[in-house]
Protein backbone atom coordinates (compact mmCIF):
# COMPACT_ATOMS: atom_id res chain seq x y z
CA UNK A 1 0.00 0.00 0.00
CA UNK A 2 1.17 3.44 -0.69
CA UNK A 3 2.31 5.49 2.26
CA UNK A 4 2.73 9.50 3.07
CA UNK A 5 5.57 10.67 4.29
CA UNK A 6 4.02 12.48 7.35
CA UNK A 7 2.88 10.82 10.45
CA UNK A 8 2.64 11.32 13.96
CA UNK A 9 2.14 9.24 17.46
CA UNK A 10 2.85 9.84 20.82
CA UNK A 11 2.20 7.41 23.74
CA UNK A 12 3.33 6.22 27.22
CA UNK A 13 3.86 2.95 28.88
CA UNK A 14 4.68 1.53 32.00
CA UNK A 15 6.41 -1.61 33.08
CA UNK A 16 7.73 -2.41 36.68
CA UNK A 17 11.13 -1.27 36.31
CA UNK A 18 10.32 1.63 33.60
CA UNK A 19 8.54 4.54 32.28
CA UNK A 20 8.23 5.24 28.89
CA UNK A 21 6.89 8.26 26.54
CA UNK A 22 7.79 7.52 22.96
CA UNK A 23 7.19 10.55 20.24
CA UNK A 24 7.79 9.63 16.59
CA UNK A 25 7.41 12.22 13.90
CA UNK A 26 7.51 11.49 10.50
CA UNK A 27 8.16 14.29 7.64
CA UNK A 28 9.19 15.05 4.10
CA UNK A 29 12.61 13.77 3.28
CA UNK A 30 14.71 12.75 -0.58
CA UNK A 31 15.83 9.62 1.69
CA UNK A 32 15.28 7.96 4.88
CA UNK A 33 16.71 10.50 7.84
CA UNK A 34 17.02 9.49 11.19
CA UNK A 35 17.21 12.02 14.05
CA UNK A 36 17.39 10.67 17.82
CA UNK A 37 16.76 12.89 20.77
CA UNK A 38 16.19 11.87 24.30
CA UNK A 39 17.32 9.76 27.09
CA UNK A 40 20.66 8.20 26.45
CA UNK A 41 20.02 4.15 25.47
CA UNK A 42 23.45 3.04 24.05
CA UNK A 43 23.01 0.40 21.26
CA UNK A 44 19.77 0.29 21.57
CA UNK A 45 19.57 3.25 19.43
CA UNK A 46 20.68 1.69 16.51
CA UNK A 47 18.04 -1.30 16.97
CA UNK A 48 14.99 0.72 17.05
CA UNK A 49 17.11 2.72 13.60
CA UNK A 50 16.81 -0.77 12.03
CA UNK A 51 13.29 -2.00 12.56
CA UNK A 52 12.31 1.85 11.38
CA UNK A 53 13.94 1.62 8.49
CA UNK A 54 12.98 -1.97 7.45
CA UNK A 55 9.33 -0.74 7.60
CA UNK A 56 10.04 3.43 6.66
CA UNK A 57 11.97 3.36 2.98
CA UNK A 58 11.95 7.59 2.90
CA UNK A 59 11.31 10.65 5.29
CA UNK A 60 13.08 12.28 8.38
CA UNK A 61 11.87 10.90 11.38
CA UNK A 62 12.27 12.82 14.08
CA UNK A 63 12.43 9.93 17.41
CA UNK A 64 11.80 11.51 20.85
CA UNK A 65 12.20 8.95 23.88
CA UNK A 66 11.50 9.72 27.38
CA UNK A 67 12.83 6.86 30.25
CA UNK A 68 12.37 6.92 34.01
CA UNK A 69 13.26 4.09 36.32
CA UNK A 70 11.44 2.99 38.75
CA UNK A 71 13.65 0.72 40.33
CA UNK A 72 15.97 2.60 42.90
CA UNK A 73 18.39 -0.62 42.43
CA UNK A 74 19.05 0.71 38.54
CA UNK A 75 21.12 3.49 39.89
CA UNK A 76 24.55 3.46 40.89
CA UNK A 77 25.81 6.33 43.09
CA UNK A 78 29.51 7.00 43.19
CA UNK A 79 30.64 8.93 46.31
CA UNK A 80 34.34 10.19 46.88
CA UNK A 81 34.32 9.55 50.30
CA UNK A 82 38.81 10.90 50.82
CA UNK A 83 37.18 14.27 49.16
CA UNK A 84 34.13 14.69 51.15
CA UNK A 85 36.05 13.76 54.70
CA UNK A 86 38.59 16.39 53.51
CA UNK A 87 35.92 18.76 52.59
CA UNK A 88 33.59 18.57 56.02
CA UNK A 89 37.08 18.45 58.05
CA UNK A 90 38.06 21.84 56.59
CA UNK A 91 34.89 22.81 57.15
CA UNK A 92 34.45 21.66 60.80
CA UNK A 93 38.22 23.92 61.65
CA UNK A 94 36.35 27.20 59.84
CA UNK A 95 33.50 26.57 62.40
CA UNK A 96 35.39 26.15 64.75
CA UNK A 97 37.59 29.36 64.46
CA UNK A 98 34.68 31.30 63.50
CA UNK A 99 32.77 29.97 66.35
CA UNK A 100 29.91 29.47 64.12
CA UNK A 101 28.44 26.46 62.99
CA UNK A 102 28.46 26.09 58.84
CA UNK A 103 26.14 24.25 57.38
CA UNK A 104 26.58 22.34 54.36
CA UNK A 105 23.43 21.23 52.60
CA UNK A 106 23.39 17.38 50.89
CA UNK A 107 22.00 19.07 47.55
CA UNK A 108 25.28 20.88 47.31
CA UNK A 109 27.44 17.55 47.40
CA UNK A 110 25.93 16.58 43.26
CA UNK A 111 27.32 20.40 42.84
CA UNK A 112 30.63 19.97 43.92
CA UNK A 113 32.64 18.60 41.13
CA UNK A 114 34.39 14.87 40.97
CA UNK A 115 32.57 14.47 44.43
CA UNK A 116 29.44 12.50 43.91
CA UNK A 117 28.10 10.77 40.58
CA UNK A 118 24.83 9.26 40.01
CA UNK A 119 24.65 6.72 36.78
CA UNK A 120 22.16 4.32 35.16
CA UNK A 121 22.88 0.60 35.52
CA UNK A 122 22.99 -1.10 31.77
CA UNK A 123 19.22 -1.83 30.21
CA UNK A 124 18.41 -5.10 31.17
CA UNK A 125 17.23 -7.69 28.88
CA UNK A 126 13.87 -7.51 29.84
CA UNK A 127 13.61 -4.02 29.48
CA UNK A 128 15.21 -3.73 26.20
CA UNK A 129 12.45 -6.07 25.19
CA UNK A 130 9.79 -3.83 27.40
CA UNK A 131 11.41 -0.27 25.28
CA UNK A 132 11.70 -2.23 21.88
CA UNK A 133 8.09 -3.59 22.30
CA UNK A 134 6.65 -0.09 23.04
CA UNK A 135 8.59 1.68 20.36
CA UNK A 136 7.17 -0.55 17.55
CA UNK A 137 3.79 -0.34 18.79
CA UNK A 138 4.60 3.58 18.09
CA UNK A 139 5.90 3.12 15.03
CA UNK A 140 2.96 0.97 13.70
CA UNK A 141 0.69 3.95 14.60
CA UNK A 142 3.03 6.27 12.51
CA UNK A 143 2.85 3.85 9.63
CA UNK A 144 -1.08 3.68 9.85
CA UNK A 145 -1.58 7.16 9.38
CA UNK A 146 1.18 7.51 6.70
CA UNK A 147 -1.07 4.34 4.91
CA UNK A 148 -4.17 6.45 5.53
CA UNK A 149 -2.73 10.03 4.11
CA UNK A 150 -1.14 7.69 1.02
CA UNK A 151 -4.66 6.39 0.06
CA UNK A 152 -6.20 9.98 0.07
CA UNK A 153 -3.40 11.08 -1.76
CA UNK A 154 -4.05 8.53 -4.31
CA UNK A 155 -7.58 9.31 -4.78
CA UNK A 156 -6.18 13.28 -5.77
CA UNK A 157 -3.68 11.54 -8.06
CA UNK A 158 -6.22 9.60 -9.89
CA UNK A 159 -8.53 12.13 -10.41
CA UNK A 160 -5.52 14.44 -11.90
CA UNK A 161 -4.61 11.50 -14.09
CA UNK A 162 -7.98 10.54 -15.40
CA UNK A 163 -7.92 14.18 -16.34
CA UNK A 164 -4.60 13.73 -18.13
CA UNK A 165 -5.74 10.83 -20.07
CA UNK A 166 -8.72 12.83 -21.22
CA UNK A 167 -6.16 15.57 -22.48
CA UNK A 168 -4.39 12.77 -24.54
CA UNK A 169 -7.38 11.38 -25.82
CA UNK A 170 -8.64 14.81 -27.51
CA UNK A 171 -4.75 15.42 -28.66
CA UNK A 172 -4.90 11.95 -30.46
CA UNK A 173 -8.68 12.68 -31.73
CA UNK A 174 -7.30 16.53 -32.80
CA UNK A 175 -4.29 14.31 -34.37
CA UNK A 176 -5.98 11.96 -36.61
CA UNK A 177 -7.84 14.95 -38.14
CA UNK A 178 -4.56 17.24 -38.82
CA UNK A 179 -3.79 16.01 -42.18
CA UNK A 180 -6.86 16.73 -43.50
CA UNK A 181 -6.86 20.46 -41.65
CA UNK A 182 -3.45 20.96 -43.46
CA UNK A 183 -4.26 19.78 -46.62
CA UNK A 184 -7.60 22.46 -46.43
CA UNK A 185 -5.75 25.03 -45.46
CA UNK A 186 -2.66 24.65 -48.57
CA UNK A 187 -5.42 24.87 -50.83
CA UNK A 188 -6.28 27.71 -49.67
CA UNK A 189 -3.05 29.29 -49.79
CA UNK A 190 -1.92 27.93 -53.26
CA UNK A 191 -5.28 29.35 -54.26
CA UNK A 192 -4.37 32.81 -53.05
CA UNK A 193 -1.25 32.29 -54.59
CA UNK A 194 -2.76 31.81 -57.97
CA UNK A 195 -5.39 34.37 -57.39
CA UNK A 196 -8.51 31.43 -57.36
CA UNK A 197 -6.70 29.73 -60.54
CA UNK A 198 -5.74 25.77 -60.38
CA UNK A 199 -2.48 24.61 -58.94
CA UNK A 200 -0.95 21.22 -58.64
CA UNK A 201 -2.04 18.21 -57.10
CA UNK A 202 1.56 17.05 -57.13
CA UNK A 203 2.52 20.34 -55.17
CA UNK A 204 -0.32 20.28 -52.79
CA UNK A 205 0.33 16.67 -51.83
CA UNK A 206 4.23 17.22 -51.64
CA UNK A 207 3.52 20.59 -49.15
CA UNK A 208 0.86 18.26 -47.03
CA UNK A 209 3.36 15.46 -46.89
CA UNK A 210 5.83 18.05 -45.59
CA UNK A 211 3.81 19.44 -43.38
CA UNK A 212 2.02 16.41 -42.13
CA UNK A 213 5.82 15.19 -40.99
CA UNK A 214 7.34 17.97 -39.48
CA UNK A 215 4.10 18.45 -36.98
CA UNK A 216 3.62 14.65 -36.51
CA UNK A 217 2.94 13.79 -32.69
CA UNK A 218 2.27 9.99 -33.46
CA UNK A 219 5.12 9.14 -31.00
CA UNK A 220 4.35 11.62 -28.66
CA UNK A 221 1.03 10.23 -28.40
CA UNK A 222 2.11 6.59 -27.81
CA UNK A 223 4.75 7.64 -25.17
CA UNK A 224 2.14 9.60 -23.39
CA UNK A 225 -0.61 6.74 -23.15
CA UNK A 226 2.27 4.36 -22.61
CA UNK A 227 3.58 6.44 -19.34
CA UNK A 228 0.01 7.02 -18.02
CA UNK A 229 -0.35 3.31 -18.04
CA UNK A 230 2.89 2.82 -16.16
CA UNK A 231 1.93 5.40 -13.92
CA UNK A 232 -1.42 3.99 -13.13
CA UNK A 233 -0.07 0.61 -12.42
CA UNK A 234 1.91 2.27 -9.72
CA UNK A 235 -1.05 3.77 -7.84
CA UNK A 236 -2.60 0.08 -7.62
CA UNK A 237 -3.37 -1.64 -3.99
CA UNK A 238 -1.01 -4.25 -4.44
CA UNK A 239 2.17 -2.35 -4.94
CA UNK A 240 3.85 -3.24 -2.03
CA UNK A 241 7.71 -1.22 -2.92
CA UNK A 242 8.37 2.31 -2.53
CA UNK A 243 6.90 4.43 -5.56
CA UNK A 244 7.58 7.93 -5.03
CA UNK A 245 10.66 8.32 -7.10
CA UNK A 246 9.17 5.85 -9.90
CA UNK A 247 6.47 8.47 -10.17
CA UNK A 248 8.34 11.47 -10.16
CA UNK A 249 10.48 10.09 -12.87
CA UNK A 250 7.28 9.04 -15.16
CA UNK A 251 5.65 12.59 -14.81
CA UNK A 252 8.78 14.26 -16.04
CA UNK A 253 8.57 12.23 -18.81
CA UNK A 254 4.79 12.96 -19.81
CA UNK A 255 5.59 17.12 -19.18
CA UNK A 256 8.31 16.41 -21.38
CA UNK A 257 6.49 14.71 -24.24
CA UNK A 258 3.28 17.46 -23.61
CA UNK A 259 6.69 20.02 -24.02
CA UNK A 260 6.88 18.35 -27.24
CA UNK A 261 3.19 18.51 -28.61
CA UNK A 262 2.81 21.80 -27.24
CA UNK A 263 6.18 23.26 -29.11
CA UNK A 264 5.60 21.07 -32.27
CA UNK A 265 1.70 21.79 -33.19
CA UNK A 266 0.43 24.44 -35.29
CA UNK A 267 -3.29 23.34 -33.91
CA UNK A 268 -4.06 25.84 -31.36
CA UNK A 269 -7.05 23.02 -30.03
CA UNK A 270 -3.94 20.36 -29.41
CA UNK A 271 -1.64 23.67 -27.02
CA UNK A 272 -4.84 24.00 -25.43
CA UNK A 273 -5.06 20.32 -24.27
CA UNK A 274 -0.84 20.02 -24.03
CA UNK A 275 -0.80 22.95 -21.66
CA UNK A 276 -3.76 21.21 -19.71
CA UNK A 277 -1.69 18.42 -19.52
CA UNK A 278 1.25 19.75 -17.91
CA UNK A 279 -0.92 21.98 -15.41
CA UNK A 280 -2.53 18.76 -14.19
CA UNK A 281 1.18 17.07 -14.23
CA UNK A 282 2.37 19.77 -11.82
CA UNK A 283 -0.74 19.44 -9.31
CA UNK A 284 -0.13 15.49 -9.68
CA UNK A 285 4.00 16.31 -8.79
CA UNK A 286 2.97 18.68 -5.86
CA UNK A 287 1.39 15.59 -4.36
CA UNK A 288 4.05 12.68 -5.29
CA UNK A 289 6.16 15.02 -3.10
CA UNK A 290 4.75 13.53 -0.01
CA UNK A 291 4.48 9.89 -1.67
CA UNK A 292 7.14 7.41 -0.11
């Protein structure tokens, strides 16, 4: 199914040893962008990067994780005891000469620097499993409103491209008619050449066959319907691959080849229906912007 690029899920969870608030954001990106911000969880970074990207093919995801332990036995506090003796004993002689009693708050001890130090024990097993668990439940949110933005996405597309295909079929209906509308009008030039007398077949049919070759859009045409078909085979349900680069490439091909008809016809009916054609190919690009 064809995803969106944009998404976004927030939620929390608690185990007995953890809680969890997991933000993933997912916007507009060329390639797949990974950007990381929250409490520090070592390896396990790169993990969660992995399972994203083995479901996410393109965007910048922006990956906010918030962890509190619950257990006090996850934390390890180092005290330097030799400093903090030496500390309170100068401060115990101030006191002393002062004849004043100093106090010296416990707050201040995580101030003093190389004194105390608080760390995080390593992630156990079972809550790497608990943070992993939580984080793809996250993630499948994400994907299920990038899924849901695709398919209304794809309904716009359709409609832009059933309009295209209309555009092609009038082009190839004005087409078929053009040698006849040339022929017409050299007739009536040679017979304002000639001032209403006859001219020659031969010439008329040598300035037609001319004419009728240098304004020829027969493989214009065929590209064009062949492209649309391409494209349309990429909006079906069952594509299952990334197709947002796929389509970009296809509908810079059919603006090309509408370039072509537009720049190449004398029929001011078939620049009418070219120039619809590449209006309707820049609403359809505007949208395959946001297509994975």
């Amino acid at each position: 199914m064809i995803q969106s690029m944009t998404g976004f899920s927030e939620k929390s969870y608690v185990s007995s040893s953890l809680r969890l608030k997991i933000c993933i954001k997912s916007l507009n990106h060329r390639f797949f962008d990974w950007n990381y911000k929250g409490s520090p969880i070592g390896e396990l970074e790169n993990r969660l990067r992995t399972v994203t990207q083995n479901r996410i093919h393109r965007g910048h995801l922006e990956v906010y994780l918030e962890m509190a332990s619950l257990n006090p036995d996850s934390w390890t506090i180092v005290l330097n005891e030799p400093l903090l003796e030496k500390i309170l004993g100068t401060l115990d002689r101030v006191s002393s000469r002062m004849s004043r009693k100093l106090d010296f708050p416990l707050d201040q001890i995580f101030k003093i620097p190389q004194l105390a130090e608080i760390h995080r024990k390593e992630i156990s097993e079972s809550e790497r499993a608990f943070i992993e668990k939580s984080y793809e439940d996250v993630l499948a949110e994400v994907i299920k409103r990038r899924q849901k933005e695709g398919k209304e996405t794809v309904k716009k597309i359709r409609q832009h491209v059933r309009n295209v295909r209309r555009s092609v079929g009038k082009i190839e209906q004005l087409f078929k008619k053009q040698p006849r509308r040339i022929e017409e009008k050299l007739k009536q030039r040679l017979r304002d050449i000639n001032h209403g007398s006859s001219f020659s077949e031969e010439r008329l049919a040598e300035e037609a066959s001319f004419l009728a070759q240098r304004y020829d859009l027969a493989e214009e045409i065929v590209r064009l319907k062949s492209h649309l078909t391409t494209f349309e085979g990429l909006l079906g349900p069952k594509v299952s691959k990334p197709v947002g680069k796929k389509m970009d490439f296809l509908v810079q091909e059919i603006y090309r080849e509408a370039n072509t008809s537009s720049s190449r016809s004398q029929d001011i009916d078939i620049i009418r229906e070219s120039l619809a054609v590449k209006n309707e190919i820049e609403s359809i690009r505007q949208h395959i912007q946001n297509i994975e």
